[in-house]
PDB file of N, CA and C in Angstrom:
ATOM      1  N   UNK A   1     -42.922 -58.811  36.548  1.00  0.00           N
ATOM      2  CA  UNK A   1     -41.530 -59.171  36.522  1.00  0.00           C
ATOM      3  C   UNK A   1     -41.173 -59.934  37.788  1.00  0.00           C
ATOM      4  N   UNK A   2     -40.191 -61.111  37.850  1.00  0.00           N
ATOM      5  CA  UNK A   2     -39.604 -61.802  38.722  1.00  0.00           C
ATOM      6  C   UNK A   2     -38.316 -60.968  38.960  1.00  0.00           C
ATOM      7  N   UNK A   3     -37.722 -61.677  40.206  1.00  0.00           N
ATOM      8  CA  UNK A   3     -36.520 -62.228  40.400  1.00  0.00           C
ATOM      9  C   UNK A   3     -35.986 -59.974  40.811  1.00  0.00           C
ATOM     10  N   UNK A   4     -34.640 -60.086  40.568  1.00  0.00           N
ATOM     11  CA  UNK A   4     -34.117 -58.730  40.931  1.00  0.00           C
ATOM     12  C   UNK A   4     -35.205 -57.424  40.325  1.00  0.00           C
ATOM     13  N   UNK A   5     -35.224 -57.652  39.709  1.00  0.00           N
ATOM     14  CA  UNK A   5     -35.998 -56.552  39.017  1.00  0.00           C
ATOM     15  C   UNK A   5     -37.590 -56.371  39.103  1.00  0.00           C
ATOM     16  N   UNK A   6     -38.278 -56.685  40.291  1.00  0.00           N
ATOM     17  CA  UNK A   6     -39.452 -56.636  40.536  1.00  0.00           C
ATOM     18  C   UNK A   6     -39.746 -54.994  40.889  1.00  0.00           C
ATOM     19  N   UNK A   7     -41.067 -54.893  40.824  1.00  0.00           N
ATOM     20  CA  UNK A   7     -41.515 -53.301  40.995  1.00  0.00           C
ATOM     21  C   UNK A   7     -41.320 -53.185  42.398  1.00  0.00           C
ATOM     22  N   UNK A   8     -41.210 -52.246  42.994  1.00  0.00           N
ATOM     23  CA  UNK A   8     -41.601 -51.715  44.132  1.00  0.00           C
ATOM     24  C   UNK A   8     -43.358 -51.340  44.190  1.00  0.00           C
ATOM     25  N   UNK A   9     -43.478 -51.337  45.462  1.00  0.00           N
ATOM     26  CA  UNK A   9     -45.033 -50.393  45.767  1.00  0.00           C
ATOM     27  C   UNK A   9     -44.583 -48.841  45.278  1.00  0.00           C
ATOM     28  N   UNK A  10     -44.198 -48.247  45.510  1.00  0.00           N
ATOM     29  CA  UNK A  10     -43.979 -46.459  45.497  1.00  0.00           C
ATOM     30  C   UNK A  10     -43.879 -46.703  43.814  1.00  0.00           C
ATOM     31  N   UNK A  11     -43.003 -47.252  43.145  1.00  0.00           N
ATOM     32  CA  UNK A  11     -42.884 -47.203  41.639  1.00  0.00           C
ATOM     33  C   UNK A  11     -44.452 -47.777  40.993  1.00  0.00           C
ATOM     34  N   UNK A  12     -44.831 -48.642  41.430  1.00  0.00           N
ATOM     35  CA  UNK A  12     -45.703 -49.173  40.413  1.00  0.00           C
ATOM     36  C   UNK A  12     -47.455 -47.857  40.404  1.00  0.00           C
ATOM     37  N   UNK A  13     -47.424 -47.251  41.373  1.00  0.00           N
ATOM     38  CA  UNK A  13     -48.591 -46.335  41.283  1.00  0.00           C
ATOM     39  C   UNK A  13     -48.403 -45.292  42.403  1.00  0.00           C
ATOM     40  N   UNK A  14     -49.422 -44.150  42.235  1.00  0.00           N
ATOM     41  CA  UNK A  14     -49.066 -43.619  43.109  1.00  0.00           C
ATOM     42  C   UNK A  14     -48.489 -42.086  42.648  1.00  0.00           C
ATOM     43  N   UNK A  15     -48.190 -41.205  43.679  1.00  0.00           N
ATOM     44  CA  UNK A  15     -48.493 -39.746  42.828  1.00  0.00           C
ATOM     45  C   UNK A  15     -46.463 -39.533  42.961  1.00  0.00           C
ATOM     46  N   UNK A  16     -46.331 -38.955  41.631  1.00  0.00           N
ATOM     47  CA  UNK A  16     -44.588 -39.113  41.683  1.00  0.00           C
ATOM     48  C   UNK A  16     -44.224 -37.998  42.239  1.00  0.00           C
ATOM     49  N   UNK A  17     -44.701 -37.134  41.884  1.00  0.00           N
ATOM     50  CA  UNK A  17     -44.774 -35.210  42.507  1.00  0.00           C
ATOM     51  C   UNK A  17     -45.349 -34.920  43.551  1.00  0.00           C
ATOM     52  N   UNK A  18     -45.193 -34.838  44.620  1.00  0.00           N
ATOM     53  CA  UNK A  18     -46.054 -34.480  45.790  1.00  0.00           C
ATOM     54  C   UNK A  18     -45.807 -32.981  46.137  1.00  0.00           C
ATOM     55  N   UNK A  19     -46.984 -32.401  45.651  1.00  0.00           N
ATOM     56  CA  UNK A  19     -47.531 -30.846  45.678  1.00  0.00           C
ATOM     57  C   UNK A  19     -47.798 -30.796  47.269  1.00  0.00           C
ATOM     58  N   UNK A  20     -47.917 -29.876  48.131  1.00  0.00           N
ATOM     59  CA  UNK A  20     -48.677 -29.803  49.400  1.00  0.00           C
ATOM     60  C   UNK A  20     -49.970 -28.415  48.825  1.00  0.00           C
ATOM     61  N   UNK A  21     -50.634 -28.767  49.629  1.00  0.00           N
ATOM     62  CA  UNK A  21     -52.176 -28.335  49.424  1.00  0.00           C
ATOM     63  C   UNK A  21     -52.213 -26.760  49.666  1.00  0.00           C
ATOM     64  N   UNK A  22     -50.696 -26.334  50.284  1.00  0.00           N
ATOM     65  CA  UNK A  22     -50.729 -24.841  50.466  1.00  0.00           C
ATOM     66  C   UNK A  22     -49.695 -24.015  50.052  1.00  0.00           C
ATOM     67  N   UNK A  23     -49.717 -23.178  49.606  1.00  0.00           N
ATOM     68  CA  UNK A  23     -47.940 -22.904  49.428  1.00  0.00           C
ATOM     69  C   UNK A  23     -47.724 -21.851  50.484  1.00  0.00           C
ATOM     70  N   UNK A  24     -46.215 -22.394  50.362  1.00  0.00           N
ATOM     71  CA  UNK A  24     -45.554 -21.499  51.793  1.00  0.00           C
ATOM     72  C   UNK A  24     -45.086 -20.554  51.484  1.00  0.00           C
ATOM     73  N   UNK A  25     -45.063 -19.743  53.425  1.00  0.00           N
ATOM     74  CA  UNK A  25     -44.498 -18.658  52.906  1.00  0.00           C
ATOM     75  C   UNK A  25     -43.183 -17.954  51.988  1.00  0.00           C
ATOM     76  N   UNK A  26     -42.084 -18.731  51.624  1.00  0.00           N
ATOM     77  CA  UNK A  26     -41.409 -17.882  50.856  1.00  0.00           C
ATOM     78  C   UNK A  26     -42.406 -18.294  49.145  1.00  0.00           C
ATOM     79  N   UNK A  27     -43.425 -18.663  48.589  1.00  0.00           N
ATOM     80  CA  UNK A  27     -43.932 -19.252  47.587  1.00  0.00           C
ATOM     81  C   UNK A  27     -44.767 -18.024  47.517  1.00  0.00           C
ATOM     82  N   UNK A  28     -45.315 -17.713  48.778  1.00  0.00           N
ATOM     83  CA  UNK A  28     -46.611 -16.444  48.504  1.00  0.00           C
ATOM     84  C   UNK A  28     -45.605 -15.435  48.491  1.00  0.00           C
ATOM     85  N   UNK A  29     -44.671 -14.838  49.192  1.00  0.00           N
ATOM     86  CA  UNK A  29     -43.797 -13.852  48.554  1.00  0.00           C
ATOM     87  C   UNK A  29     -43.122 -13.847  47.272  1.00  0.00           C
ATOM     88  N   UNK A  30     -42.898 -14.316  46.594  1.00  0.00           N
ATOM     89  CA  UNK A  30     -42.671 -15.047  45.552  1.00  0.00           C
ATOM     90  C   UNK A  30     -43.740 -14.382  44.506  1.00  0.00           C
ATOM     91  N   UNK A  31     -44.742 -14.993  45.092  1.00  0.00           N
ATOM     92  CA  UNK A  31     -46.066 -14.842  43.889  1.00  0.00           C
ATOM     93  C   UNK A  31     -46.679 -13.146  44.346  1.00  0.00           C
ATOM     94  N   UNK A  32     -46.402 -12.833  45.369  1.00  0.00           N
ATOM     95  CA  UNK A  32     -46.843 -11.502  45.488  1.00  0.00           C
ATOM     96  C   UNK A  32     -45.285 -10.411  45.086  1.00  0.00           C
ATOM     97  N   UNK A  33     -44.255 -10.772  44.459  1.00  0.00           N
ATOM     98  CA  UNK A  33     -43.336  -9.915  43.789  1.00  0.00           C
ATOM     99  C   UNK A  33     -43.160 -10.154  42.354  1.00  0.00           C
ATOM    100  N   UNK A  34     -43.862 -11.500  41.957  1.00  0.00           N
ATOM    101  CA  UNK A  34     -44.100 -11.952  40.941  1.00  0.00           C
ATOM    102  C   UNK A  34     -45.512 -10.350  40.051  1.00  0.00           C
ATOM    103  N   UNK A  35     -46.594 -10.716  40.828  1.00  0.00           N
ATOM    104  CA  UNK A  35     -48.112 -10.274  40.654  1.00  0.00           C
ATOM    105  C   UNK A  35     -47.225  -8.761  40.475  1.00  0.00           C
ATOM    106  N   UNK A  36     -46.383  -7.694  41.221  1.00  0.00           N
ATOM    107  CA  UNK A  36     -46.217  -6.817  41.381  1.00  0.00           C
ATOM    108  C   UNK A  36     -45.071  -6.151  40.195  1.00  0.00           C
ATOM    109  N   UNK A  37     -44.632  -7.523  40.043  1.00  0.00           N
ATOM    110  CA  UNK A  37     -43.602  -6.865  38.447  1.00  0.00           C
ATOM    111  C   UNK A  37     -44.082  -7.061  37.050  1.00  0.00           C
ATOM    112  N   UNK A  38     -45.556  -7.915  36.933  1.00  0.00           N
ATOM    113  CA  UNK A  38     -46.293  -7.774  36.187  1.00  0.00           C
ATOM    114  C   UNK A  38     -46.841  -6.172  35.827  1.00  0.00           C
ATOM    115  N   UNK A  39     -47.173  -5.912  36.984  1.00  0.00           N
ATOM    116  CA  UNK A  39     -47.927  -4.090  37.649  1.00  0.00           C
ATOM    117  C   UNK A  39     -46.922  -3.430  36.723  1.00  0.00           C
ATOM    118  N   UNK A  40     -46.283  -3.763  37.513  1.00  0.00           N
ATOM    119  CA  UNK A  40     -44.759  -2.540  37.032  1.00  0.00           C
ATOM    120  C   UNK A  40     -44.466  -2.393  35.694  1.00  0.00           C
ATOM    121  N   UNK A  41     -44.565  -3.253  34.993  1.00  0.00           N
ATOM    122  CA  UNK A  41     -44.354  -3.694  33.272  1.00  0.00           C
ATOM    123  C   UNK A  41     -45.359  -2.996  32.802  1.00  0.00           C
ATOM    124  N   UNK A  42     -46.839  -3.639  32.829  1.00  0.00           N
ATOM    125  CA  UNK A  42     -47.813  -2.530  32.777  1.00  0.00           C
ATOM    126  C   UNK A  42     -47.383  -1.294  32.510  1.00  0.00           C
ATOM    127  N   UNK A  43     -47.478  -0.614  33.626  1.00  0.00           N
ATOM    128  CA  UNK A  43     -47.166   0.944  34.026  1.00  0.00           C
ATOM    129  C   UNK A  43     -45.962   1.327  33.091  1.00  0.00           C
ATOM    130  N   UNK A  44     -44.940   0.601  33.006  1.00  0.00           N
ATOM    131  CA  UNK A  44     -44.160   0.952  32.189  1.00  0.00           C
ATOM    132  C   UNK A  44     -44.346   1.518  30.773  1.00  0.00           C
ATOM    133  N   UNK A  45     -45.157   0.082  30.376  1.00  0.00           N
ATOM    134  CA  UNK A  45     -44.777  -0.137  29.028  1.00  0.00           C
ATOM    135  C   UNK A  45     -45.820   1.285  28.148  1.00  0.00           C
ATOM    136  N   UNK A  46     -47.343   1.341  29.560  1.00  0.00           N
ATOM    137  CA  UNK A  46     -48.457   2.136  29.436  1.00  0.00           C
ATOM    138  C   UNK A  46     -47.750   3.995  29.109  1.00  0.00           C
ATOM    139  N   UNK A  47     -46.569   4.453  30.505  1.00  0.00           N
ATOM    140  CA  UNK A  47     -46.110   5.691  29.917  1.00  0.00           C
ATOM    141  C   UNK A  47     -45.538   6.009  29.326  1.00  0.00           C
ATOM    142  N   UNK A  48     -44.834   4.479  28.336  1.00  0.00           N
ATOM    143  CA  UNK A  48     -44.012   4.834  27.143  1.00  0.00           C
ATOM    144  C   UNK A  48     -45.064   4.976  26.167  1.00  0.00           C
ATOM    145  N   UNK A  49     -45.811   4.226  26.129  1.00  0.00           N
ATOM    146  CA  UNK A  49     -47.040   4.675  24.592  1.00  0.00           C
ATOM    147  C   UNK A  49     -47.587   6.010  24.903  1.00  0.00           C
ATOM    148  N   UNK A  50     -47.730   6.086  25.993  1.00  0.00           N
ATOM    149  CA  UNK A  50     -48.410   7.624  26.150  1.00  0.00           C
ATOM    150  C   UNK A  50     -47.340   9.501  25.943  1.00  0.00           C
ATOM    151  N   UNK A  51     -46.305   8.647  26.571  1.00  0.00           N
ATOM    152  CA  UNK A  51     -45.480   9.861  25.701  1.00  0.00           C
ATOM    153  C   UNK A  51     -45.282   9.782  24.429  1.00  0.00           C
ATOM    154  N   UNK A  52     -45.562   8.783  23.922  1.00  0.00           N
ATOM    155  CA  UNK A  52     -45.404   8.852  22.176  1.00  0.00           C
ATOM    156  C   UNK A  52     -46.810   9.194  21.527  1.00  0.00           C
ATOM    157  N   UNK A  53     -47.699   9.220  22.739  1.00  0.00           N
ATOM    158  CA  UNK A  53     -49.041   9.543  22.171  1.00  0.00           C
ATOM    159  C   UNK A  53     -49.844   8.569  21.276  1.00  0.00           C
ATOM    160  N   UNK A  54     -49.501   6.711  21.879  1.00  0.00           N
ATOM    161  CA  UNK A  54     -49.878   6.130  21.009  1.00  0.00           C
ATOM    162  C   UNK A  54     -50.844   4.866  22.066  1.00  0.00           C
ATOM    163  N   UNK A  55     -52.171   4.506  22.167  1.00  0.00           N
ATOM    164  CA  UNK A  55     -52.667   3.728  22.688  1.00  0.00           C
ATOM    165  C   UNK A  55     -52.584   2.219  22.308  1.00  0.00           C
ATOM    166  N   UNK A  56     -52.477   1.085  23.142  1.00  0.00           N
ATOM    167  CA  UNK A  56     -52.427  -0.236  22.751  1.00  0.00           C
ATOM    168  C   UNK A  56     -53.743  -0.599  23.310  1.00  0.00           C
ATOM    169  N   UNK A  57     -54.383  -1.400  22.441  1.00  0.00           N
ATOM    170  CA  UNK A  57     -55.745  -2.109  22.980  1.00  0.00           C
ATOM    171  C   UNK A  57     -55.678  -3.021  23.955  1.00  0.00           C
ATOM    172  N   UNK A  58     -54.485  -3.693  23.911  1.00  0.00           N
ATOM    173  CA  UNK A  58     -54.253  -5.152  25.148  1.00  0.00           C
ATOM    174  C   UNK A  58     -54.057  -4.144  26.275  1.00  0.00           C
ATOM    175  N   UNK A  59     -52.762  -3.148  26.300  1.00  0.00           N
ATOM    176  CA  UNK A  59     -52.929  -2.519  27.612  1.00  0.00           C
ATOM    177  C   UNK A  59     -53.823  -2.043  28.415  1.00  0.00           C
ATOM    178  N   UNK A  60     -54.512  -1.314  27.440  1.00  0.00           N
ATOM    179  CA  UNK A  60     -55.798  -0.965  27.970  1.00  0.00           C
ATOM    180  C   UNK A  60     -56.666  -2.137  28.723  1.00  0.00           C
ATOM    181  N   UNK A  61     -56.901  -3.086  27.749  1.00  0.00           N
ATOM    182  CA  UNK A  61     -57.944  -3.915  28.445  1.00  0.00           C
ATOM    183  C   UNK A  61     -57.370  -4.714  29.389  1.00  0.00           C
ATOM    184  N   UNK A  62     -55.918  -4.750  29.586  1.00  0.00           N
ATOM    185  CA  UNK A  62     -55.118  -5.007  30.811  1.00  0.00           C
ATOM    186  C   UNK A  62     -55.692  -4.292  31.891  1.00  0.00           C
ATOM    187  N   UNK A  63     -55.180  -2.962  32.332  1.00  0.00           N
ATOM    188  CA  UNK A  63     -55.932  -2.101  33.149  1.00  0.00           C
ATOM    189  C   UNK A  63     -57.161  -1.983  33.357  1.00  0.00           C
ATOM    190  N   UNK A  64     -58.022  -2.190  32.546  1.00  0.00           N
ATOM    191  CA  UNK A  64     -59.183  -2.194  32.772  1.00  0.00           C
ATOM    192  C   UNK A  64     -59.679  -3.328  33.585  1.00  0.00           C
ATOM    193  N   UNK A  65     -59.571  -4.293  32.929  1.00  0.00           N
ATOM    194  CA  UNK A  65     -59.976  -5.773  33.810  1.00  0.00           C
ATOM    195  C   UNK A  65     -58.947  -6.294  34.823  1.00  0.00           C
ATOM    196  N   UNK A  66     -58.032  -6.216  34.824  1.00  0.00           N
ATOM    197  CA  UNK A  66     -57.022  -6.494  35.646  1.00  0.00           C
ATOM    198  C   UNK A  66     -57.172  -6.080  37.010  1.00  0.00           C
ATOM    199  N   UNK A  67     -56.975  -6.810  38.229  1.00  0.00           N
ATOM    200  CA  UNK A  67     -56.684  -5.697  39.438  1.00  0.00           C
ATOM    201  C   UNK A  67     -55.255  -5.353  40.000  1.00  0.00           C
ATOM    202  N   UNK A  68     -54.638  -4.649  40.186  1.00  0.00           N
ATOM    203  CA  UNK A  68     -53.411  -4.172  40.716  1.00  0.00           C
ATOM    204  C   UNK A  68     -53.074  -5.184  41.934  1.00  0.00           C
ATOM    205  N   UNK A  69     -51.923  -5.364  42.568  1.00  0.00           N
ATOM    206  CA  UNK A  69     -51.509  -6.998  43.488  1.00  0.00           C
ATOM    207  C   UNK A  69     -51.959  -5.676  44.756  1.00  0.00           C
ATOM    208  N   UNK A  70     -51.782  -5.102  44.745  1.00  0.00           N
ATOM    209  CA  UNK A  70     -52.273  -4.472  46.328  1.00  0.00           C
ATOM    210  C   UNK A  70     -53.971  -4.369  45.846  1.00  0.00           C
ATOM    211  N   UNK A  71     -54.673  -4.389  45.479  1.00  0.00           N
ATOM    212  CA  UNK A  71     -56.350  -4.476  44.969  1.00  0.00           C
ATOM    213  C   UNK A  71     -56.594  -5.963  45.350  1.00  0.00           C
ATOM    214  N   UNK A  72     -56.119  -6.620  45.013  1.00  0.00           N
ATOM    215  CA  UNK A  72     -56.121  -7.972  45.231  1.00  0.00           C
ATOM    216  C   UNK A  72     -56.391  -8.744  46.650  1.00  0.00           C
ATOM    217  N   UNK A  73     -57.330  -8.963  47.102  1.00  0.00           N
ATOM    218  CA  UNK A  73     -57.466 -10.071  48.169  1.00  0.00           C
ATOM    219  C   UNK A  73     -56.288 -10.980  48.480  1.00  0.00           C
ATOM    220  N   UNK A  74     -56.036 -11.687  49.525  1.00  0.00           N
ATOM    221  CA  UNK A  74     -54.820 -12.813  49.542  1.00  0.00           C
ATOM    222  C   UNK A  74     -55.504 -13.980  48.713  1.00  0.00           C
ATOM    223  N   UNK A  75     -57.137 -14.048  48.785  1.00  0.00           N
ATOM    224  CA  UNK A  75     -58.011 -14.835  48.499  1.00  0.00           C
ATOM    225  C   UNK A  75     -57.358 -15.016  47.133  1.00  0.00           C
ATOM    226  N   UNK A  76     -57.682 -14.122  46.396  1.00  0.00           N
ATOM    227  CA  UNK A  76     -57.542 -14.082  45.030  1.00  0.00           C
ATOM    228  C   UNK A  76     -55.747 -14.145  44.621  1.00  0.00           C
ATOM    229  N   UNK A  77     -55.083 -13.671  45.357  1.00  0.00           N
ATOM    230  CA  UNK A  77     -54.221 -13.863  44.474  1.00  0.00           C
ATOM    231  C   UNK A  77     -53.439 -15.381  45.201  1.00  0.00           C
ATOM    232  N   UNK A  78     -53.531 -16.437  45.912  1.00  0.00           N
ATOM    233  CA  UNK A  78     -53.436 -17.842  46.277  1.00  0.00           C
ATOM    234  C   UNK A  78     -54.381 -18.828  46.113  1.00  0.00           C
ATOM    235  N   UNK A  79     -55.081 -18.400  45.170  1.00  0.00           N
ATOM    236  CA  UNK A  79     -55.771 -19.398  45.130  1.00  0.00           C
ATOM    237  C   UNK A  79     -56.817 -19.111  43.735  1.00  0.00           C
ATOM    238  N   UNK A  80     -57.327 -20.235  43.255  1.00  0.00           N
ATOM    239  CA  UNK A  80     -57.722 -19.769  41.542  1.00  0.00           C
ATOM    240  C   UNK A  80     -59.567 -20.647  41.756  1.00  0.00           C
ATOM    241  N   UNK A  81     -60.280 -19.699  40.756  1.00  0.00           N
ATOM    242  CA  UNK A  81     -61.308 -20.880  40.779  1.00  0.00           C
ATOM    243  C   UNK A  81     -61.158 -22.280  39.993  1.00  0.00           C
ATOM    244  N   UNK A  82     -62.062 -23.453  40.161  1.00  0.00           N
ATOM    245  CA  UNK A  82     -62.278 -24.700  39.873  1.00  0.00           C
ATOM    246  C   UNK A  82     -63.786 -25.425  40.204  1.00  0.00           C
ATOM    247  N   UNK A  83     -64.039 -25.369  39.413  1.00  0.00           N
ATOM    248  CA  UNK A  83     -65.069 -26.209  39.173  1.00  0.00           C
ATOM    249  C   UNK A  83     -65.617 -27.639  39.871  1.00  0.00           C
ATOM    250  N   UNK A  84     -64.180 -28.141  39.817  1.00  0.00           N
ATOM    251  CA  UNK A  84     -64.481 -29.945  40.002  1.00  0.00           C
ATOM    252  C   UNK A  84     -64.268 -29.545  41.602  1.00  0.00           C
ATOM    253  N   UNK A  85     -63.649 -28.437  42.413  1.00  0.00           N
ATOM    254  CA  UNK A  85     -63.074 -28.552  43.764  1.00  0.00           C
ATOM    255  C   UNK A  85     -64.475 -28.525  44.624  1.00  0.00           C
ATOM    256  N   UNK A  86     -64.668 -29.213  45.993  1.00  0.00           N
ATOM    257  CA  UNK A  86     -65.645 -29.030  46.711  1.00  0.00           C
ATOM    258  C   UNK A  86     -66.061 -27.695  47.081  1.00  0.00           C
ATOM    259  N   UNK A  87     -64.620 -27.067  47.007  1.00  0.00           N
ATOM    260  CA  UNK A  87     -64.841 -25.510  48.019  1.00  0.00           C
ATOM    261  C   UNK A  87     -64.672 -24.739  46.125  1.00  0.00           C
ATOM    262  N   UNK A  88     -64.763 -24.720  45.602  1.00  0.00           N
ATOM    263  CA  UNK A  88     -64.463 -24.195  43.926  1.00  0.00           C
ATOM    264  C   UNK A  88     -63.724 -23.260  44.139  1.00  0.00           C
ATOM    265  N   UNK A  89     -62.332 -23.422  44.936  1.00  0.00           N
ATOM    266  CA  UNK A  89     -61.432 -22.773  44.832  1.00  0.00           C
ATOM    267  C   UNK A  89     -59.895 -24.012  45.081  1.00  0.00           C
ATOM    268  N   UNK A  90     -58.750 -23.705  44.323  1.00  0.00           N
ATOM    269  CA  UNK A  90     -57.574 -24.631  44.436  1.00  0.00           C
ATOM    270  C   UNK A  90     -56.554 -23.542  44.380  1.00  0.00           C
ATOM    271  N   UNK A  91     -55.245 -23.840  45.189  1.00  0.00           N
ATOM    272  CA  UNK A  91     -53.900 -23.358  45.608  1.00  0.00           C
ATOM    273  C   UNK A  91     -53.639 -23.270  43.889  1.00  0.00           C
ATOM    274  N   UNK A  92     -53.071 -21.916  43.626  1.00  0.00           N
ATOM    275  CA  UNK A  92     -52.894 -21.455  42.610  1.00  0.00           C
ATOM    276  C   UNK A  92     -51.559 -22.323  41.678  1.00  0.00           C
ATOM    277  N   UNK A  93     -50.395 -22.818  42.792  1.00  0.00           N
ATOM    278  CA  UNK A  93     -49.713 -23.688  42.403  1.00  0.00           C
ATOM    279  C   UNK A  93     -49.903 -24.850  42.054  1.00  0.00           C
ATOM    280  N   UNK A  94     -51.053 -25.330  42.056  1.00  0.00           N
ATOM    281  CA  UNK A  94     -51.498 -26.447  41.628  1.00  0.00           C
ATOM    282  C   UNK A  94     -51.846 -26.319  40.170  1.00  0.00           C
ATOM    283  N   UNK A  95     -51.923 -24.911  39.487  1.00  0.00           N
ATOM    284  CA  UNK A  95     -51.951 -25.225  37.801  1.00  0.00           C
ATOM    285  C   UNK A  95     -50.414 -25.230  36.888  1.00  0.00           C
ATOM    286  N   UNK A  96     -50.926 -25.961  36.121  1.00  0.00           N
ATOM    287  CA  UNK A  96     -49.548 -25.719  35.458  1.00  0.00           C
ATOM    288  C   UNK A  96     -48.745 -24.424  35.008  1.00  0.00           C
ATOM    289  N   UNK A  97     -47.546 -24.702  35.002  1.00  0.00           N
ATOM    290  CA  UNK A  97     -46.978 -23.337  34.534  1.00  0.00           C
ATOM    291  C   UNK A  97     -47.586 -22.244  35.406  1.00  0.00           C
ATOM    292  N   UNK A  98     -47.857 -22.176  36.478  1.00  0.00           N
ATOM    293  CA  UNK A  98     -48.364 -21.172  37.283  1.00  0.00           C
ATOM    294  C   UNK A  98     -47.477 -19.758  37.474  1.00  0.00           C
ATOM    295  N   UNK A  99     -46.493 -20.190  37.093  1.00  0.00           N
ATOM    296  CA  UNK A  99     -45.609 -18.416  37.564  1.00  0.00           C
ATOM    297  C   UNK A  99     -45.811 -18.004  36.291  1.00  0.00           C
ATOM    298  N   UNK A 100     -46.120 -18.726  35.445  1.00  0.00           N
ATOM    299  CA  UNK A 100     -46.076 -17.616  33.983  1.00  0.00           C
ATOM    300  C   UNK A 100     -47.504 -17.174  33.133  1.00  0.00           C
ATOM    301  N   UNK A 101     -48.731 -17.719  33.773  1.00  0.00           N
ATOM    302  CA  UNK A 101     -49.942 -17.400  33.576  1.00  0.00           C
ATOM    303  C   UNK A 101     -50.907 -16.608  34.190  1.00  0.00           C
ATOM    304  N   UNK A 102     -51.605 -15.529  34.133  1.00  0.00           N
ATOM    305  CA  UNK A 102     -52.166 -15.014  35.148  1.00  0.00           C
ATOM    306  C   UNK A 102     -53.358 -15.535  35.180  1.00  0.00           C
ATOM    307  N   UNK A 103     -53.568 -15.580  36.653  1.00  0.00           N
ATOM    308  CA  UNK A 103     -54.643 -15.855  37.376  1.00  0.00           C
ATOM    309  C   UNK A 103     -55.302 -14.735  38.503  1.00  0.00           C
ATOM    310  N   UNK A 104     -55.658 -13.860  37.874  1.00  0.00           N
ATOM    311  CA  UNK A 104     -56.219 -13.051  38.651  1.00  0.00           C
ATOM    312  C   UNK A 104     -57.415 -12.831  39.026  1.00  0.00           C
ATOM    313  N   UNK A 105     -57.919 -12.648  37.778  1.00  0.00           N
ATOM    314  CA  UNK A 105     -59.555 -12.698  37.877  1.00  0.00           C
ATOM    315  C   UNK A 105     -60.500 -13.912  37.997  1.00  0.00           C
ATOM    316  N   UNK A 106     -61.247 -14.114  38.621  1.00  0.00           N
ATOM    317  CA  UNK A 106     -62.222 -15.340  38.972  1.00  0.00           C
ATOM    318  C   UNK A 106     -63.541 -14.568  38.601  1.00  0.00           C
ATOM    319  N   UNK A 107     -64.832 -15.990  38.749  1.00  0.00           N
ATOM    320  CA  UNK A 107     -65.885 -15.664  38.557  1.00  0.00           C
ATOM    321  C   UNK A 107     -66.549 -14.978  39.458  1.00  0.00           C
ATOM    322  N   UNK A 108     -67.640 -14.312  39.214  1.00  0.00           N
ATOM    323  CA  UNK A 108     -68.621 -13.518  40.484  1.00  0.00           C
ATOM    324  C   UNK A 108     -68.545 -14.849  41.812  1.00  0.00           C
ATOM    325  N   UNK A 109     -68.575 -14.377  42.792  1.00  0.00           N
ATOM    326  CA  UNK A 109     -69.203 -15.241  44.205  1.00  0.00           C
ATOM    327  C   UNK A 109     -68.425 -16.017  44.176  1.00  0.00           C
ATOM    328  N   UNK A 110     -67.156 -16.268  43.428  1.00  0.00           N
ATOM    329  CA  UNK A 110     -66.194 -17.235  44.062  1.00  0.00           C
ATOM    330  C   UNK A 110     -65.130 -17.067  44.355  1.00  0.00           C
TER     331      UNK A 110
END
C-alpha cells in the first residue's frame, strides 16, 4: 500500500502479545491459590461421596496421580514439560488457557 495508509514495521510482523519468559510474583500466587482450590474441591467433593458411601473413579484416580500444591516443587508447579524447549521445560503461562488446565504432572527426569 501507498500514500496514508502504508504499514508500519510493528504492524506488518512481529509478535502482537508479548508474554515475558517468567511470571511474576503476584502470577505465582495466583497459580499457587489457584493449584490449592483445585485441592480443596477434591477433598470436598471426595467427603461428600464418602458419607454417602459412594466411590467416583475420576476422584480416585485424581488422588492417586495427582500431587497436592504443598507436594509440589515450585519446579513443577511454574513451569510444564516441552519437548521442542532446549532446557524441556517452559513457564507454565505460556500454554494456552493455562488457569483452567492442569499441569501438574510431568515426565520422569524432567
Amino acid at each position: 500500500m501507498f500514500g496514508a495508509f502504508k504499514p508500519t514495521s510493528a504492524l506488518s510482523g512481529g509478535l502482537l502479545w508479548k508474554i515475558p519468559w517468567r511470571l511474576s510474583r503476584p502470577q505465582k500466587a495466583r497459580q499457587r491459590k489457584r493449584l490449592r482450590m483445585v485441592d480443596n474441591v477434591i477433598s470436598i467433593v471426595d467427603n461428600a461421596l464418602a458419607r454417602k458411601g459412594i466411590t467416583a473413579k475420576a476422584v480416585e484416580r485424581w488422588k492417586k496421580e495427582m500431587p497436592r500444591e504443598e507436594e509440589m516443587v515450585p519446579r513443577d508447579k511454574y513451569t510444564m514439560f516441552d519437548r521442542k524447549e532446549k532446557t524441556y521445560r517452559k513457564g507454565v503461562h505460556k500454554l494456552p488457557k493455562w488457569t483452567r488446565v492442569s499441569q501438574r504432572v510431568n515426565p520422569p527426569g524432567f
